[in-house]
Protein backbone atom coordinates (compact mmCIF):
# COMPACT_ATOMS: atom_id res chain seq x y z
CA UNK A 1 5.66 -57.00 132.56
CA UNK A 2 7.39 -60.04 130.91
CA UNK A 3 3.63 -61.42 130.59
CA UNK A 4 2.94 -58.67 129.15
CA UNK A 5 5.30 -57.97 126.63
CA UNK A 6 5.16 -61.50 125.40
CA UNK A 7 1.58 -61.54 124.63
CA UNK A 8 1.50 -58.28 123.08
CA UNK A 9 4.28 -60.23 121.02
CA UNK A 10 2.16 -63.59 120.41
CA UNK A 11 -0.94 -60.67 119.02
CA UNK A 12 1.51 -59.48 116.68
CA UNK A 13 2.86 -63.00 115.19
CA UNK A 14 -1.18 -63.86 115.11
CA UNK A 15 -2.30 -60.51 113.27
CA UNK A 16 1.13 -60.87 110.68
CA UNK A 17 0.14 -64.58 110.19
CA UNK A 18 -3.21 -63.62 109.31
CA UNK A 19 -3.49 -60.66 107.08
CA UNK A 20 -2.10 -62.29 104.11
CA UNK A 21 -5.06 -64.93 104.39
CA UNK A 22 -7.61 -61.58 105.16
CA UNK A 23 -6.02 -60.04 102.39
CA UNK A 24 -6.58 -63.14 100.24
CA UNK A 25 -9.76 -63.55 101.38
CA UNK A 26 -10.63 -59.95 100.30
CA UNK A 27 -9.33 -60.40 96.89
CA UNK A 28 -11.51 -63.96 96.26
CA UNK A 29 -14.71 -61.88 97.01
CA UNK A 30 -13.49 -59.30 94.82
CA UNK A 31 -12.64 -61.63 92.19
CA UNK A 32 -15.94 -63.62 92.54
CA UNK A 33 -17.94 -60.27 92.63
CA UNK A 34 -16.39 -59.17 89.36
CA UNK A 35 -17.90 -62.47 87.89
CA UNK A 36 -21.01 -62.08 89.25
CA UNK A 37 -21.21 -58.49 87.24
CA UNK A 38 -19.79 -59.84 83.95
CA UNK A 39 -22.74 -62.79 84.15
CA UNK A 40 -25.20 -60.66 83.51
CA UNK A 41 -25.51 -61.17 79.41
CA UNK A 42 -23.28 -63.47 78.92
CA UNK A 43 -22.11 -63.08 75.31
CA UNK A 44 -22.48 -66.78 75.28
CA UNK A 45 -26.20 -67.26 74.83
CA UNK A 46 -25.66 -65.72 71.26
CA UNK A 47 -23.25 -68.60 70.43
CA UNK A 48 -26.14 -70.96 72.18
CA UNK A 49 -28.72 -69.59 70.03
CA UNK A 50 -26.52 -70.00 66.87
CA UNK A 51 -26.12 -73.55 67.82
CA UNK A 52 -29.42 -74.54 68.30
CA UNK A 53 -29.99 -73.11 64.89
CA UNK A 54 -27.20 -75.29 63.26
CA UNK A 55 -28.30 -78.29 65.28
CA UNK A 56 -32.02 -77.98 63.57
CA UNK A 57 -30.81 -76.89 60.03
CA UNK A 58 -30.62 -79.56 57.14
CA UNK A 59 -26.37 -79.52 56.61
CA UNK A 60 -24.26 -81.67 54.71
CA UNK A 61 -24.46 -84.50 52.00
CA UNK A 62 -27.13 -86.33 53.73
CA UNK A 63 -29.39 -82.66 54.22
CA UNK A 64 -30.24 -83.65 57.33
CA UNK A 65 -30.32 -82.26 60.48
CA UNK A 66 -28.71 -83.35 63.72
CA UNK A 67 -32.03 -83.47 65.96
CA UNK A 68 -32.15 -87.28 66.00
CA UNK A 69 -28.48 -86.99 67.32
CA UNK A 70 -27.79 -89.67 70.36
CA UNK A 71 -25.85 -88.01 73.23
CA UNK A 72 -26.68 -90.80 75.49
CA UNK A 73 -30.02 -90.43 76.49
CA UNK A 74 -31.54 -91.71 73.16
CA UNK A 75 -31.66 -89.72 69.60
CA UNK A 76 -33.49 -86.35 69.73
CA UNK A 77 -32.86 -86.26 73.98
CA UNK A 78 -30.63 -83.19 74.34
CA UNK A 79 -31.21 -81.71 77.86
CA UNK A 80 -29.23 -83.34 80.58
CA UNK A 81 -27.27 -84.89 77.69
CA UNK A 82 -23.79 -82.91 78.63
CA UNK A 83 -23.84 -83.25 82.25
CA UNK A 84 -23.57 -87.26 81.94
CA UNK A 85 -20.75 -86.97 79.33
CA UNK A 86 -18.41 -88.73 78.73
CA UNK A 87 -20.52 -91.93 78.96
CA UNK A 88 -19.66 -95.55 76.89
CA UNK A 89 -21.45 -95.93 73.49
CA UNK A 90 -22.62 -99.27 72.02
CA UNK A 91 -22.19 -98.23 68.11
CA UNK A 92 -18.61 -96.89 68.74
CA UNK A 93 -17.83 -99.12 71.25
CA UNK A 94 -15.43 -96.26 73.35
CA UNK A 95 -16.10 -93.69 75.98
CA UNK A 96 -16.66 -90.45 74.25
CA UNK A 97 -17.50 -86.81 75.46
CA UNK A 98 -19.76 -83.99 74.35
CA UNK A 99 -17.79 -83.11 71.45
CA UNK A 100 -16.61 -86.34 70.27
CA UNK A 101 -19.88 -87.23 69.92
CA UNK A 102 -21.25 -83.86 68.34
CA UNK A 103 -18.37 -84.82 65.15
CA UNK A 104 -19.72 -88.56 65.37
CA UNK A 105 -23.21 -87.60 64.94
CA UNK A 106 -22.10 -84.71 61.78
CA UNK A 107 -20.82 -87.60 59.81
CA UNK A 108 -22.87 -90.56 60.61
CA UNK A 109 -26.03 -88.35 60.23
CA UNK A 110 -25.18 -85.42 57.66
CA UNK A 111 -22.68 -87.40 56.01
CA UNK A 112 -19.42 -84.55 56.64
CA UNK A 113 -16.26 -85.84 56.92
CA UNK A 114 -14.09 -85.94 59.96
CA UNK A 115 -11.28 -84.24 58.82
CA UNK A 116 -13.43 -81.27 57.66
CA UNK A 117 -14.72 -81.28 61.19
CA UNK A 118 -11.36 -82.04 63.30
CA UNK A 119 -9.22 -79.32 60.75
CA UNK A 120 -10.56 -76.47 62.76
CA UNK A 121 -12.51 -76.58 65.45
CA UNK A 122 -11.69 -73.66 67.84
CA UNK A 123 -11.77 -69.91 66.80
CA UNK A 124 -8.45 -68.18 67.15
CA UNK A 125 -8.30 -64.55 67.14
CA UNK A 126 -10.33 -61.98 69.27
CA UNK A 127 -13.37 -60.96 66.92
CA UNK A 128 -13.06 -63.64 64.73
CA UNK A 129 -16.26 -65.48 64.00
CA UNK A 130 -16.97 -68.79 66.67
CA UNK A 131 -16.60 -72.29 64.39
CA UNK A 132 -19.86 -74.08 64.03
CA UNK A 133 -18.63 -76.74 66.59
CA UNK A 134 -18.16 -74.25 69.13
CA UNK A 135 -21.35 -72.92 68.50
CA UNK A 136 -23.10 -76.52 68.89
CA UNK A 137 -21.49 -77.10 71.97
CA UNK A 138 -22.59 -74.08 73.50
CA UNK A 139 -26.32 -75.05 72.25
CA UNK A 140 -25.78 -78.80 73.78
CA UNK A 141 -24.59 -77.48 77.29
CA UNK A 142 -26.36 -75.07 77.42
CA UNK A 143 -29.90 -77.32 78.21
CA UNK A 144 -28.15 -79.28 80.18
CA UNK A 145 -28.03 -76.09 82.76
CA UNK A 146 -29.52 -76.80 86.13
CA UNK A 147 -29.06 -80.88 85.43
CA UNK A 148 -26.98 -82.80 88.27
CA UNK A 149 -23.39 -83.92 87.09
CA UNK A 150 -23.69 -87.74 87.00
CA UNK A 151 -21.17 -89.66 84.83
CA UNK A 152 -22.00 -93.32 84.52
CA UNK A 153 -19.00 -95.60 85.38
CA UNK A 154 -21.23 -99.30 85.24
CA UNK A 155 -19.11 -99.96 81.94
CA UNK A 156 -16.03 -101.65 82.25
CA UNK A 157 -14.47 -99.07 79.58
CA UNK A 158 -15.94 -96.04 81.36
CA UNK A 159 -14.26 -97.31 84.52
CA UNK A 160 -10.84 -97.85 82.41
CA UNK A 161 -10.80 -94.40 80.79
CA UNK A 162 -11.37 -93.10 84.80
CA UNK A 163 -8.43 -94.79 85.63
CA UNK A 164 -6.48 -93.44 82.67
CA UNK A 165 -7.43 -89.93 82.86
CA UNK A 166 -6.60 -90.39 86.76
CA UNK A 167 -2.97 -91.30 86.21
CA UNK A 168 -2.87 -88.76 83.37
CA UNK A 169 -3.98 -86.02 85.83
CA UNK A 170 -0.71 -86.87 88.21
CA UNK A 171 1.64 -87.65 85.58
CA UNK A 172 4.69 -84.93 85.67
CA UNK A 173 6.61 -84.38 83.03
CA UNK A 174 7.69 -81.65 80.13
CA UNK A 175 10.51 -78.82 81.02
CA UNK A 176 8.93 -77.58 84.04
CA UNK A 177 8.27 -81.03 85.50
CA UNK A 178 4.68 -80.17 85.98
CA UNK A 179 1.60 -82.41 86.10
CA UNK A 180 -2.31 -81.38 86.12
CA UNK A 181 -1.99 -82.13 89.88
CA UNK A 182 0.54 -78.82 90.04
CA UNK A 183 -1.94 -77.01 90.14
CA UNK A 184 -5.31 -78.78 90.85
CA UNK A 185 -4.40 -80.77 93.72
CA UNK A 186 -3.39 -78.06 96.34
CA UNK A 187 -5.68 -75.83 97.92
CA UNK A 188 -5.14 -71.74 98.04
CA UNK A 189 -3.54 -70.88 94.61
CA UNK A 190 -4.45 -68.76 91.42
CA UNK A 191 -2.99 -67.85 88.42
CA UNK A 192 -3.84 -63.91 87.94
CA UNK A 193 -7.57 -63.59 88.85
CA UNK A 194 -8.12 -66.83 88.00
CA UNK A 195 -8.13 -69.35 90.87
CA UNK A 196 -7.38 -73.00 90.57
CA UNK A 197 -9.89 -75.64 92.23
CA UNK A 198 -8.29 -78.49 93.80
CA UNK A 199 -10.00 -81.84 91.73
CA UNK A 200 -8.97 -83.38 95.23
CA UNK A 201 -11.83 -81.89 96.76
CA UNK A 202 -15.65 -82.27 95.39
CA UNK A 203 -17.19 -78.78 95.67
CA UNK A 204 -13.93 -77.26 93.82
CA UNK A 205 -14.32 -80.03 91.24
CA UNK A 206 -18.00 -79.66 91.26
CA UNK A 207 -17.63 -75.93 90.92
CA UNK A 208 -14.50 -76.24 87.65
CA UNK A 209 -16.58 -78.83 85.85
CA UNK A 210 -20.03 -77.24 85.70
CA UNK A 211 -18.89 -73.86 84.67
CA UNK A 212 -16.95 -75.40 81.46
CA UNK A 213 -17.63 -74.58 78.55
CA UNK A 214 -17.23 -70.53 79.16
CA UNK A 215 -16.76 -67.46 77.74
CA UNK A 216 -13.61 -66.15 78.05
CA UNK A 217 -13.83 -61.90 78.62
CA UNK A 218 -10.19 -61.37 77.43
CA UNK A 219 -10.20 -63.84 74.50
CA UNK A 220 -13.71 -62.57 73.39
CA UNK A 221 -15.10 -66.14 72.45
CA UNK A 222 -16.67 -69.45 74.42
CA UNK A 223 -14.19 -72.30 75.09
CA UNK A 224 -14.67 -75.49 75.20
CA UNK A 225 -13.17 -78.14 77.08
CA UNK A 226 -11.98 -79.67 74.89
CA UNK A 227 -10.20 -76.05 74.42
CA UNK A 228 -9.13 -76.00 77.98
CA UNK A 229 -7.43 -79.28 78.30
CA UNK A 230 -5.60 -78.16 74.97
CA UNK A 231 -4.85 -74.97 76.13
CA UNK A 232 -3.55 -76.29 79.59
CA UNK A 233 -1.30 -78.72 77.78
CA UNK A 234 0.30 -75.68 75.99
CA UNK A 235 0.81 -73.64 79.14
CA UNK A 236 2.49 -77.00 80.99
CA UNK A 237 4.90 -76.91 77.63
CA UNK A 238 3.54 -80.53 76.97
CA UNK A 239 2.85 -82.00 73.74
CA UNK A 240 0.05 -80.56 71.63
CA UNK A 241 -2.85 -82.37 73.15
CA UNK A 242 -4.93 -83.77 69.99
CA UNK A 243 -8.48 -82.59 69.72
CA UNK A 244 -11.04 -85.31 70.36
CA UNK A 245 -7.96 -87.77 71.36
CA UNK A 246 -8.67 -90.58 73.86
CA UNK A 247 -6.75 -88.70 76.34
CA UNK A 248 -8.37 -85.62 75.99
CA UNK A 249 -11.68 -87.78 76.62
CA UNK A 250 -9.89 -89.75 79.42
CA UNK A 251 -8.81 -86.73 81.11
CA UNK A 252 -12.54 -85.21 80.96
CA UNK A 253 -14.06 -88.26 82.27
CA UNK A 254 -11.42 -88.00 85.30
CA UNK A 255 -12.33 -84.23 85.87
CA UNK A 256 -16.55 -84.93 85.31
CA UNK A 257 -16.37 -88.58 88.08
CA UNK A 258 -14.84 -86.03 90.59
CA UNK A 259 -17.20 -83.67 89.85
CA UNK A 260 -20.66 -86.00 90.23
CA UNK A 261 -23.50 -84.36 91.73
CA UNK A 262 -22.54 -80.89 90.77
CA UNK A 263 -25.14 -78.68 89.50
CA UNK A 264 -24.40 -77.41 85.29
CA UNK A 265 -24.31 -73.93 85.69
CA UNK A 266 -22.57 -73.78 81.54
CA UNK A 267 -21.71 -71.78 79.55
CA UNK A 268 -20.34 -69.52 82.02
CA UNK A 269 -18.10 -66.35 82.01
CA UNK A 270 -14.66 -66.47 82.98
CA UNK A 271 -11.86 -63.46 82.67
């Protein structure tokens, strides 16, 4: 009877331990089955269409366009371009990503100035029309989609902004004492339907980096990431992350090494 009793007891402690992790389990294909039916049309491609556009239309002082543009693959390469960004570049001499580069090639090519470009570069309210540098990004990722995530780090600067986005990514600090490691370095947690990949772990980085830049449901517009480093900054209640900064590149370079051999899957849809 005592036998019994106390395995009928041990069942119970097993089934309480795990129907949280059922229940979890439950909501994450919930969750991922809810993205699966907001992929279909994307609201993004119209941004990626709009980009192209821009990207082969005669703009700015110069009246040229940006199709002999050199993301790292030579001028006029595009596709694959994003997924080996941030990368080192000769004429600059730094490590810069997607975006940095889109501004560098607007005002060495079409002759705009950089704090036209840098003034505004995100969209703010829901329904508001997407800023021309949101709308090139989307173009620039978006033929890089189905290319293999492969930062190089043969540089000694690309291996130096690695290491600084690496201690950036653990460094706590603010009110709340928090750190980007908070919340992507532990497995099993989510803010609202949104869970957060652990960077510690390659498929979860894999599967975070390849599906930024995305368009955000409840903000109505495509992000960036240089949007979502910004906007991750705010929510820690850290400084105002500058857009286009070397940390903001640092940082992406961190988040795009742990992430190598990933498969660009961007823009994406997110909630």
């Amino acid at each position: 009877m005592k036998r019994r009793i106390a395995t009928a007891f041990a069942t119970l402690i097993v089934a309480a331990v795990a129907m949280p992790l059922l229940a979890q389990q439950d909501t994450q294909k919930e969750i991922e089955r809810y993205r699966q039916l907001l992929a279909d049309g994307n609201p993004a491609e119209l941004l990626e269409m709009r980009g192209e556009a821009l990207w082969k239309e005669k703009r700015g002082p110069k009246n040229v366009s940006l199709e002999q543009c050199d993301l790292g693959l030579g001028p006029g390469k595009v596709a694959g371009a994003y997924a080996q960004l941030p990368r080192y570049f000769k004429d600059t001499d730094r490590v810069m990503d997607a975006e940095s580069r889109i501004v560098h090639c607007q005002i060495e090519l079409q002759g705009l100035k950089r704090e036209d470009l840098v003034k505004r570069p995100y969209s703010l309210s829901q329904g508001e029309r997407q800023t021309d540098h949101e709308a090139l990004t989307a173009y620039v990722v978006g033929v890089s989609r189905g290319a293999k995530v492969a930062l190089p780090q043969s540089h000694v600067k690309e291996k130096e902004s690695f290491l600084r986005g690496e201690k950036m990514f653990f460094f706590k600090g603010g009110p709340y004492d928090f750190a980007c490691s908070t919340c992507h370095a532990v497995d099993g947690q989510r803010i609202r339907l949104q869970d957060l990949p652990n960077f510690q772990k390659a498929d979860n980085a894999q599967r975070a980096f390849t599906t930024w830049p995305a368009y955000r449901v409840s903000q109505g517009a495509m992000r960036t990431m240089q949007w979502r480093l910004f906007d991750c900054f705010r929510q820690q209640r850290f400084p105002e992350l500058t857009f286009l900064s070397q940390a903001s590149v640092d940082l992406i370079t961190y988040m795009g090494v742990k992430a190598q051999g990933g498969t660009m899957d961007s823009p994406a849809i997110k909630r």
